[in-house]
N, C-alpha and C. Protein backbone atom coordinates (compact mmCIF):
# COMPACT_ATOMS: atom_id res chain seq x y z
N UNK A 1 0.83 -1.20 0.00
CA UNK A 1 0.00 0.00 0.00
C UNK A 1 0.87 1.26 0.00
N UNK A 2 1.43 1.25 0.71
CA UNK A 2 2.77 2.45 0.53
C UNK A 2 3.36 3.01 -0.46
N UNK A 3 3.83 1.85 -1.29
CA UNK A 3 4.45 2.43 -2.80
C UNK A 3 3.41 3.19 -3.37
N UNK A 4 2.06 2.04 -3.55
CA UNK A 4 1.46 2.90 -4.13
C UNK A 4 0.61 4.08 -3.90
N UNK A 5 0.22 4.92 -2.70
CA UNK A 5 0.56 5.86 -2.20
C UNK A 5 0.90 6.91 -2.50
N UNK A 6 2.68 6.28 -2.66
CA UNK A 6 3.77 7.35 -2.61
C UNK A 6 3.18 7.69 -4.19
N UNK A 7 3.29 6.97 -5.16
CA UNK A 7 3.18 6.89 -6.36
C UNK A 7 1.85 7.46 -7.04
N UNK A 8 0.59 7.76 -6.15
CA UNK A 8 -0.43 8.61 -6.06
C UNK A 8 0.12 9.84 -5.70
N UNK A 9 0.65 10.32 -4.72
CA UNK A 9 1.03 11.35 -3.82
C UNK A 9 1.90 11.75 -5.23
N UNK A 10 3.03 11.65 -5.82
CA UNK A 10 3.66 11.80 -6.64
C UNK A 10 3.17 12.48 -7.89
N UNK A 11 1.80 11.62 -8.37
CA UNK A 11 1.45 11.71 -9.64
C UNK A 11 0.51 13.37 -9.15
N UNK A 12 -0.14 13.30 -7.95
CA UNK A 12 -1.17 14.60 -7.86
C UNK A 12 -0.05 16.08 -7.58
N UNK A 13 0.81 15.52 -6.78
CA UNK A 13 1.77 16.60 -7.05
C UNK A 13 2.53 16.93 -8.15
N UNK A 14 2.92 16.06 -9.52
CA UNK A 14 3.51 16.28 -10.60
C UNK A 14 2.20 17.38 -10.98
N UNK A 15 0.98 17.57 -10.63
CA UNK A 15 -0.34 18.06 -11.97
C UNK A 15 -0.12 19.80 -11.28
N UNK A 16 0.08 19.79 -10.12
CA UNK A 16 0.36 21.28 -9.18
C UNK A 16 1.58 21.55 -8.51
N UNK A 17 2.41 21.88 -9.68
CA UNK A 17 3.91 21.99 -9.68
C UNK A 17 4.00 23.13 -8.49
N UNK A 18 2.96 24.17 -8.19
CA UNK A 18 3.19 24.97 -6.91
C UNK A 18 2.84 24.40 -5.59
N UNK A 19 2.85 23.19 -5.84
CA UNK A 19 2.41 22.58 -4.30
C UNK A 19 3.77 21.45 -3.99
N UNK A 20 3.99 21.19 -2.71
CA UNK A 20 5.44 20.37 -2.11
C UNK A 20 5.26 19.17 -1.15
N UNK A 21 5.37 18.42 -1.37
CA UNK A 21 5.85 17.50 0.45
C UNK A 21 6.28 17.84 1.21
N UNK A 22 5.79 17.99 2.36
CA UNK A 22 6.50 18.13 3.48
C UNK A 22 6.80 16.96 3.80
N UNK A 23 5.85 16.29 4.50
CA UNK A 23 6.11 14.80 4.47
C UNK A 23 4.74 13.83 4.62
N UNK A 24 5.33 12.74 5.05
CA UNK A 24 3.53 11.65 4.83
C UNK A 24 4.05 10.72 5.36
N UNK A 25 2.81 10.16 5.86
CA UNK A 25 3.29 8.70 6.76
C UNK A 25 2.03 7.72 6.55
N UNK A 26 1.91 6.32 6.98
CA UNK A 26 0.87 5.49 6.93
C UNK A 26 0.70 5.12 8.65
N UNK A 27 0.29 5.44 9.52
CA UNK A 27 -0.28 4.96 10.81
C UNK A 27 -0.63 3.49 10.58
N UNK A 28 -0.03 3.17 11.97
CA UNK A 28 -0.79 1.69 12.20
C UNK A 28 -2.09 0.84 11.90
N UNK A 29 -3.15 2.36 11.85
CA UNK A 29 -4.40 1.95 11.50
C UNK A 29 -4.79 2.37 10.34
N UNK A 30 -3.91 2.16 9.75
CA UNK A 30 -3.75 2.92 7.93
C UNK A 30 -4.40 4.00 8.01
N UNK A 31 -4.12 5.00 8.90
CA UNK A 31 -4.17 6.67 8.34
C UNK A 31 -3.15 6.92 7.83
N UNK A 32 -3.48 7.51 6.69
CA UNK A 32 -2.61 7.98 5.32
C UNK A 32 -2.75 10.17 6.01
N UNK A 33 -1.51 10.24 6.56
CA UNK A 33 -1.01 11.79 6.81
C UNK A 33 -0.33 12.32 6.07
N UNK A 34 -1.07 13.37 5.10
CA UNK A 34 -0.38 14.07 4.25
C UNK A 34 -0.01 15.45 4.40
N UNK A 35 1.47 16.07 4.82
CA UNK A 35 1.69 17.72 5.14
C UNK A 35 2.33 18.00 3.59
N UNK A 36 1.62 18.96 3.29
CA UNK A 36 1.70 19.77 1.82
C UNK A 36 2.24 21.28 2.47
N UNK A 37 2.81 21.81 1.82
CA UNK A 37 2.56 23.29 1.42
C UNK A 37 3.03 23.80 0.20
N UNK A 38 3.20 25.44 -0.40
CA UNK A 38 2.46 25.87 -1.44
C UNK A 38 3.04 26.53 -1.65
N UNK A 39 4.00 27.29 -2.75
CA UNK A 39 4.77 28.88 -3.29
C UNK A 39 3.70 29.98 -2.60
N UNK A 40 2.90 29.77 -2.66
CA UNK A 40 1.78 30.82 -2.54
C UNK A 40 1.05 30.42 -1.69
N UNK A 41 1.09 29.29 -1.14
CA UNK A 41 0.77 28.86 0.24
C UNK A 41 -0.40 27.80 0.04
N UNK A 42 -1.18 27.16 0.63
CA UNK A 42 -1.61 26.24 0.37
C UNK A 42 -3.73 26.35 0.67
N UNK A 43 -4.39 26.55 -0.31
CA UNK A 43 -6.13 26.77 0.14
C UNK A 43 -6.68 25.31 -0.04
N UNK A 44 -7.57 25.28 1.14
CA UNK A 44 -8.45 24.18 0.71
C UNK A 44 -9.07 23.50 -0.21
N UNK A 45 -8.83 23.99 -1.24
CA UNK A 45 -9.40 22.84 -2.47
C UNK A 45 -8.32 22.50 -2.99
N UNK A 46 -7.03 23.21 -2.15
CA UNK A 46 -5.57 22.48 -3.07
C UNK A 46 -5.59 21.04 -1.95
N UNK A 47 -6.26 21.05 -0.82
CA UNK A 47 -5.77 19.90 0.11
C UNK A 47 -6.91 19.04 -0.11
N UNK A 48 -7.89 19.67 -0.71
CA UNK A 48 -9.12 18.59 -1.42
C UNK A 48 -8.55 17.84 -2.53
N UNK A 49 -7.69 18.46 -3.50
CA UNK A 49 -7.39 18.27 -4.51
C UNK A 49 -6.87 16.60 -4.45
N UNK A 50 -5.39 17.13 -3.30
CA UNK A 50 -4.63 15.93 -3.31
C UNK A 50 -5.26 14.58 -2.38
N UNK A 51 -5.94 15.30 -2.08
CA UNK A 51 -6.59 13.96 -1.02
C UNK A 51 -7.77 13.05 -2.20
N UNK A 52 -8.35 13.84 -2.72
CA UNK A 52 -8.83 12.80 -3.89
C UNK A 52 -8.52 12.23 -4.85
N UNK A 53 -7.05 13.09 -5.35
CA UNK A 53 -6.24 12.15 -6.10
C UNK A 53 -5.69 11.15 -5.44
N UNK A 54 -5.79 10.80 -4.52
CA UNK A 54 -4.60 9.45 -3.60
C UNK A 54 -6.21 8.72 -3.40
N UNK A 55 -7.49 9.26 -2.43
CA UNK A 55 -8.21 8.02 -2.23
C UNK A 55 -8.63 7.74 -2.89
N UNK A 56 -9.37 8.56 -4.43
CA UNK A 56 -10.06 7.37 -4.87
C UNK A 56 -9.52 7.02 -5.98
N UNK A 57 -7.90 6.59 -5.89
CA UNK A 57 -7.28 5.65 -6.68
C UNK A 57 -6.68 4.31 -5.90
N UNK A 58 -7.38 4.20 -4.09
CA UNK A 58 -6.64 3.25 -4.11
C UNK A 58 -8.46 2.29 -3.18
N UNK A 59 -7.72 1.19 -3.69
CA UNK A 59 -8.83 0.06 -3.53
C UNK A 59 -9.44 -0.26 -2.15
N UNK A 60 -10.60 0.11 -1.52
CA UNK A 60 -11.30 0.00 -0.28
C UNK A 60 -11.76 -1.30 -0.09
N UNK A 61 -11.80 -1.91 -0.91
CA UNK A 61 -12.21 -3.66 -0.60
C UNK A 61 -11.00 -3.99 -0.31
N UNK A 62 -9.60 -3.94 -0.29
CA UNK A 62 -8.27 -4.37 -0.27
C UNK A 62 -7.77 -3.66 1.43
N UNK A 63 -7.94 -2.43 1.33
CA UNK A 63 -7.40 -2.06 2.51
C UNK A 63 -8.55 -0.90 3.12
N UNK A 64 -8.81 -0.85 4.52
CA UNK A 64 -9.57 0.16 5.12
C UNK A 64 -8.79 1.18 5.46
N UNK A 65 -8.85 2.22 4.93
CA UNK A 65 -7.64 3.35 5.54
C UNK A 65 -8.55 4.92 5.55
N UNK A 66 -7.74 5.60 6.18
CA UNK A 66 -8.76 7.17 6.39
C UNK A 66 -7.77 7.95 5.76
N UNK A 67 -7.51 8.75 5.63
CA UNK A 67 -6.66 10.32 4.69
C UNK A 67 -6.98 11.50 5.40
N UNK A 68 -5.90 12.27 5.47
CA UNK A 68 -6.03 13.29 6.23
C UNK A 68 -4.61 14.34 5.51
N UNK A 69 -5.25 15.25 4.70
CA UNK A 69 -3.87 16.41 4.19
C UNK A 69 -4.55 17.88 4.62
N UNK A 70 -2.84 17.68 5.52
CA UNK A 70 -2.84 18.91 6.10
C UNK A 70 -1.77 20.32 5.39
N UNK A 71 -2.30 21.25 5.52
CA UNK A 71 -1.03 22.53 5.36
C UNK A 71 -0.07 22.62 6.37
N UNK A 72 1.38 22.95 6.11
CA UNK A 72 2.13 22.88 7.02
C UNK A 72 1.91 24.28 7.81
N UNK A 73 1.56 24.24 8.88
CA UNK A 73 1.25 25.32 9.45
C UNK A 73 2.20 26.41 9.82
N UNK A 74 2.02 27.71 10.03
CA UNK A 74 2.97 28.46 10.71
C UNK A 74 3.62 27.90 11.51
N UNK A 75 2.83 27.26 12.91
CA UNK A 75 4.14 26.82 13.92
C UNK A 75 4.97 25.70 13.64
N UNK A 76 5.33 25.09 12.23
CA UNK A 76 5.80 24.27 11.91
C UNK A 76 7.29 24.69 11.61
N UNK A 77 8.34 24.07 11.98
CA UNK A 77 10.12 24.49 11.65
C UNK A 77 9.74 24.25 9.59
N UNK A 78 10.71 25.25 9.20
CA UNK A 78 10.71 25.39 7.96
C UNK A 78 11.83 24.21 7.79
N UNK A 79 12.05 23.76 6.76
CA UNK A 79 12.51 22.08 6.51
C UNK A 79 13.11 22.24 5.52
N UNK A 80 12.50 22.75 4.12
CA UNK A 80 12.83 22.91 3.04
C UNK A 80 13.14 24.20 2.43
N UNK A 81 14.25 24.08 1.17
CA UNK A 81 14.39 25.41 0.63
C UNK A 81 13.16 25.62 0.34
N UNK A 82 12.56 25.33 -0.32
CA UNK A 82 11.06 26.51 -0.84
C UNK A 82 10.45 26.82 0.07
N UNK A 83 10.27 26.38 1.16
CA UNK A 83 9.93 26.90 2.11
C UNK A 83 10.23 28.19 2.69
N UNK A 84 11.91 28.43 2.90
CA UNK A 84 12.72 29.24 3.07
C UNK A 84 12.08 30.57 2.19
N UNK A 85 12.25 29.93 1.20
CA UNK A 85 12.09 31.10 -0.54
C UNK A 85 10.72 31.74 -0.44
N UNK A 86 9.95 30.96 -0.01
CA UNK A 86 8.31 31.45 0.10
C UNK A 86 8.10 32.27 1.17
N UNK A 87 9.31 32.49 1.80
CA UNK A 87 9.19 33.02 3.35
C UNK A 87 10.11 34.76 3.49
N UNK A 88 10.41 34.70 2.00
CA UNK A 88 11.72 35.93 2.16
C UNK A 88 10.55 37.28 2.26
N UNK A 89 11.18 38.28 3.61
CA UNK A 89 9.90 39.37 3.51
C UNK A 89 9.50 38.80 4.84
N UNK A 90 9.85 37.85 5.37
CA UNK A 90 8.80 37.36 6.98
C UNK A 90 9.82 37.71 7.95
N UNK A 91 9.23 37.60 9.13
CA UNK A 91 10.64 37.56 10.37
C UNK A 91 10.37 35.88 10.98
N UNK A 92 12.04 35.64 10.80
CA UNK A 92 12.11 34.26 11.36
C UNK A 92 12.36 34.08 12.53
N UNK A 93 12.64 33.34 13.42
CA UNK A 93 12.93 32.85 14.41
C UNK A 93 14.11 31.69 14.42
N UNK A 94 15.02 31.46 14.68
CA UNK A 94 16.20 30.57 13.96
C UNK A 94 16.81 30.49 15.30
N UNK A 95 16.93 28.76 15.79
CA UNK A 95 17.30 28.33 16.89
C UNK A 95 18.85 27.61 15.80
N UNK A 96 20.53 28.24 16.64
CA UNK A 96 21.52 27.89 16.22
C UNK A 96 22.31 27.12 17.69
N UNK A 97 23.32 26.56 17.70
CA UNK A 97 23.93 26.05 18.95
C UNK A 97 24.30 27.25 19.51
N UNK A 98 23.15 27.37 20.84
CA UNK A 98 24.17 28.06 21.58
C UNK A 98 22.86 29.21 21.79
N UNK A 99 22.66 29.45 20.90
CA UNK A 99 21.62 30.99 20.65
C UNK A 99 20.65 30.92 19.59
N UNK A 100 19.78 31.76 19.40
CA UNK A 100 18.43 32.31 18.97
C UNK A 100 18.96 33.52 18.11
N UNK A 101 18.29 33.59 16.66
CA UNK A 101 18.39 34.75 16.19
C UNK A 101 17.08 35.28 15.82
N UNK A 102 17.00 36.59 16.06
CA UNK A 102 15.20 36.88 15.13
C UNK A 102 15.41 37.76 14.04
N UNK A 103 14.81 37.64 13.18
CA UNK A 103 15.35 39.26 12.07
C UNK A 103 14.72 38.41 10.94
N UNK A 104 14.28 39.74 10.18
CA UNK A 104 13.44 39.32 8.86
C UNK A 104 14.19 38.88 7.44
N UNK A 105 13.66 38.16 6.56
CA UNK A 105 14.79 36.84 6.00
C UNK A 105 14.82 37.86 4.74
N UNK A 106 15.92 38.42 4.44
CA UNK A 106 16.03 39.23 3.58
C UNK A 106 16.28 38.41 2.19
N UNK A 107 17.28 37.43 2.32
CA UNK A 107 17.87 36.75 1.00
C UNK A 107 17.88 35.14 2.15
N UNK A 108 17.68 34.48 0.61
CA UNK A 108 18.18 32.50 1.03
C UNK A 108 19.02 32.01 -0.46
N UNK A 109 19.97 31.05 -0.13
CA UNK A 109 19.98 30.15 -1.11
C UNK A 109 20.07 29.18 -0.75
N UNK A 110 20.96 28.02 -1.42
CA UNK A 110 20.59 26.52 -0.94
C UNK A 110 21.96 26.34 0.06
N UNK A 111 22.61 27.14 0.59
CA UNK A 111 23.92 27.03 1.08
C UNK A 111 23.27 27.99 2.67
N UNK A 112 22.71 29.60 2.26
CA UNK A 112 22.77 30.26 3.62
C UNK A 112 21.42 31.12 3.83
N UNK A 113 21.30 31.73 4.59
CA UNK A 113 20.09 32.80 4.95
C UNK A 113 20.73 33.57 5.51
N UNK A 114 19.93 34.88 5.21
CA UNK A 114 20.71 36.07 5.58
C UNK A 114 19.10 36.68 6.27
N UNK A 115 19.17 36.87 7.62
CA UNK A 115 18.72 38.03 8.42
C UNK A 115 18.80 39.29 8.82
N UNK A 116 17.97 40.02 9.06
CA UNK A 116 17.74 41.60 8.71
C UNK A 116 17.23 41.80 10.11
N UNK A 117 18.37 42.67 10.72
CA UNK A 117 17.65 43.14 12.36
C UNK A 117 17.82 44.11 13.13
N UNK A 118 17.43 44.81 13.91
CA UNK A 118 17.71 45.97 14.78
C UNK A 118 18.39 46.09 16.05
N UNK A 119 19.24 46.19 16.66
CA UNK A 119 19.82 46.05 17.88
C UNK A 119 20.34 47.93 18.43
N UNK A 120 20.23 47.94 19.79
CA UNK A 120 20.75 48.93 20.46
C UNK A 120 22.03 49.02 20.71
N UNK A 121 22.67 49.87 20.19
CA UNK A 121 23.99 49.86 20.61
C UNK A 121 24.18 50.78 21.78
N UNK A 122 25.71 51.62 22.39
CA UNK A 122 25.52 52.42 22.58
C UNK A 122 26.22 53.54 21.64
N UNK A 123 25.90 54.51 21.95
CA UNK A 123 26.52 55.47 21.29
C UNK A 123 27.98 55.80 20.76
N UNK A 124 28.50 55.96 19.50
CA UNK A 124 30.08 56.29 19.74
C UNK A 124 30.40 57.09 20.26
N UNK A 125 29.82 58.43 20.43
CA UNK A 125 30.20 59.69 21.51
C UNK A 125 29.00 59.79 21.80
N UNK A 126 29.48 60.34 23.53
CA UNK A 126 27.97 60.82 24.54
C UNK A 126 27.26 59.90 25.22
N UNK A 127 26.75 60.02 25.79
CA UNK A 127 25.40 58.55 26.68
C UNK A 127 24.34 58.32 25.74
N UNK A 128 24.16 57.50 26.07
CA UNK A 128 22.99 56.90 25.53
C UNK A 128 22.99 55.64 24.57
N UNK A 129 21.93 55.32 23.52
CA UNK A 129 21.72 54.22 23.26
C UNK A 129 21.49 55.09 21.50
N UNK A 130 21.57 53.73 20.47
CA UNK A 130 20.92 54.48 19.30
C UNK A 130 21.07 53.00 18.40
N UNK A 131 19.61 52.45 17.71
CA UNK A 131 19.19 51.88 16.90
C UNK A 131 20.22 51.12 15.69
N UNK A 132 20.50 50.46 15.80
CA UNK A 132 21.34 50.01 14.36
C UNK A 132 20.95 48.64 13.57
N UNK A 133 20.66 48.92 12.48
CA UNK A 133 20.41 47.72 11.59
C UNK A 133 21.49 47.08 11.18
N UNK A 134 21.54 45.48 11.31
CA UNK A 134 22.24 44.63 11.45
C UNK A 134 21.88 43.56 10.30
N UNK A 135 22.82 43.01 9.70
CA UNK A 135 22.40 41.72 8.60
C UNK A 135 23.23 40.74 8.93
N UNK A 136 22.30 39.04 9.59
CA UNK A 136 23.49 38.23 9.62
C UNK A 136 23.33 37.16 8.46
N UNK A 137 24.70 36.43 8.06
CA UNK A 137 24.43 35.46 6.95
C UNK A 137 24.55 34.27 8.23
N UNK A 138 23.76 33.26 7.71
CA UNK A 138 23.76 32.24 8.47
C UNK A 138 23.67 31.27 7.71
N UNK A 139 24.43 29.82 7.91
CA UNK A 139 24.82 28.45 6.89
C UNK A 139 23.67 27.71 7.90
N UNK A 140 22.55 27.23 6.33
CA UNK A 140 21.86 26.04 6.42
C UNK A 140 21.92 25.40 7.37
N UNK A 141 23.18 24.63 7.17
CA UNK A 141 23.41 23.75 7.96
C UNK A 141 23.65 23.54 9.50
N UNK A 142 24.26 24.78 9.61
CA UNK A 142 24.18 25.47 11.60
C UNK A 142 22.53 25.61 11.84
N UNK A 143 21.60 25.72 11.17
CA UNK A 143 20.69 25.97 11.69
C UNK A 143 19.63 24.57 12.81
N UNK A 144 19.30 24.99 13.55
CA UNK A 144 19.00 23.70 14.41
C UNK A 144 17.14 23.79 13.73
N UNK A 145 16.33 24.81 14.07
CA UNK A 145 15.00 25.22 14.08
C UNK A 145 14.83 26.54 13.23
N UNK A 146 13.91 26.88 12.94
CA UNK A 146 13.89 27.86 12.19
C UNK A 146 11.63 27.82 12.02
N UNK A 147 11.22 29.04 12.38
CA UNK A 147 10.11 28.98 12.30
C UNK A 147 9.74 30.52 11.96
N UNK A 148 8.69 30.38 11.60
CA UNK A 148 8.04 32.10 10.88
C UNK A 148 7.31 32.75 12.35
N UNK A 149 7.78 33.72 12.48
CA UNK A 149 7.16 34.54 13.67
C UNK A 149 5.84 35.24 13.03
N UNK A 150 4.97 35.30 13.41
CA UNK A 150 3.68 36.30 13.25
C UNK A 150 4.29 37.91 14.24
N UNK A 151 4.47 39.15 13.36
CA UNK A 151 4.23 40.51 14.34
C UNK A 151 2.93 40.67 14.01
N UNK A 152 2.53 41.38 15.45
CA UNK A 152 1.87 42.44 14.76
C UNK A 152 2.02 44.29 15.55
């Protein structure tokens, strides 16, 4: 049941080249869990879409199973580059060893992300404090978590 599945899951995502895997699993009690998301993000008749391309190609006299496709939600860690890419313009949240960075994702490629942020310094002459915008590049691969903050 799995292959073919995957091989449903495959074929409905080849037809909506703006839609992705996140990932999918088969539960013990054959629930079929599908996390999608979307360049442009993901609406309910895109998660209708794929859920009827997978059940009613696979045989209910053969196996009893339920389906369930979900959007990867905001509080979900970003996983994938397109994810990343769909996200440039947001403020992230990015858990690295050691520390936390927040700042809005100015540029990505498949190697780094670069964050956009504000910090207080103090002053070079005189007391006080004064605003400075900051850009860090950060490698993929240091990254532990990484999730989209909502401001408002």
């Amino acid at each position: 049941m799995k292959a073919q599945v995957e091989t449903l899951l495959n074929d409905a995502l080849a037809q909506r080249t703006d839609l992705f895997l996140i990932h999918w699993d088969i539960g013990a009690d054959n629930h079929i869990k599908i996390v999608i998301d979307g360049d442009q993000g993901v609406r309910v008749q895109y998660g209708i879409e794929v859920s009827r391309a997978v059940e009613h190609n696979l045989d209910r006299e053969s196996w009893d199973f339920s389906i369930e496709v979900l959007s990867a939600g905001v509080t979900e860690p970003l996983i994938m580059a397109r994810q990343y890419k769909k996200n440039i313009g947001r403020w992230l949240k990015v858990k690295l060893e050691g520390q936390e960075v927040e700042g809005e994702l100015i540029a990505f490629d498949d190697s780094k992300l670069t964050l956009s942020y504000q910090v207080r310094e103090k002053k070079p002459v005189g007391k006080g404090y004064v605003k400075v915008q900051k850009e860090q590049e950060i490698a993929v691969d240091a990254v532990i978590r990484a999730t989209v903050r909502i401001k408002f």
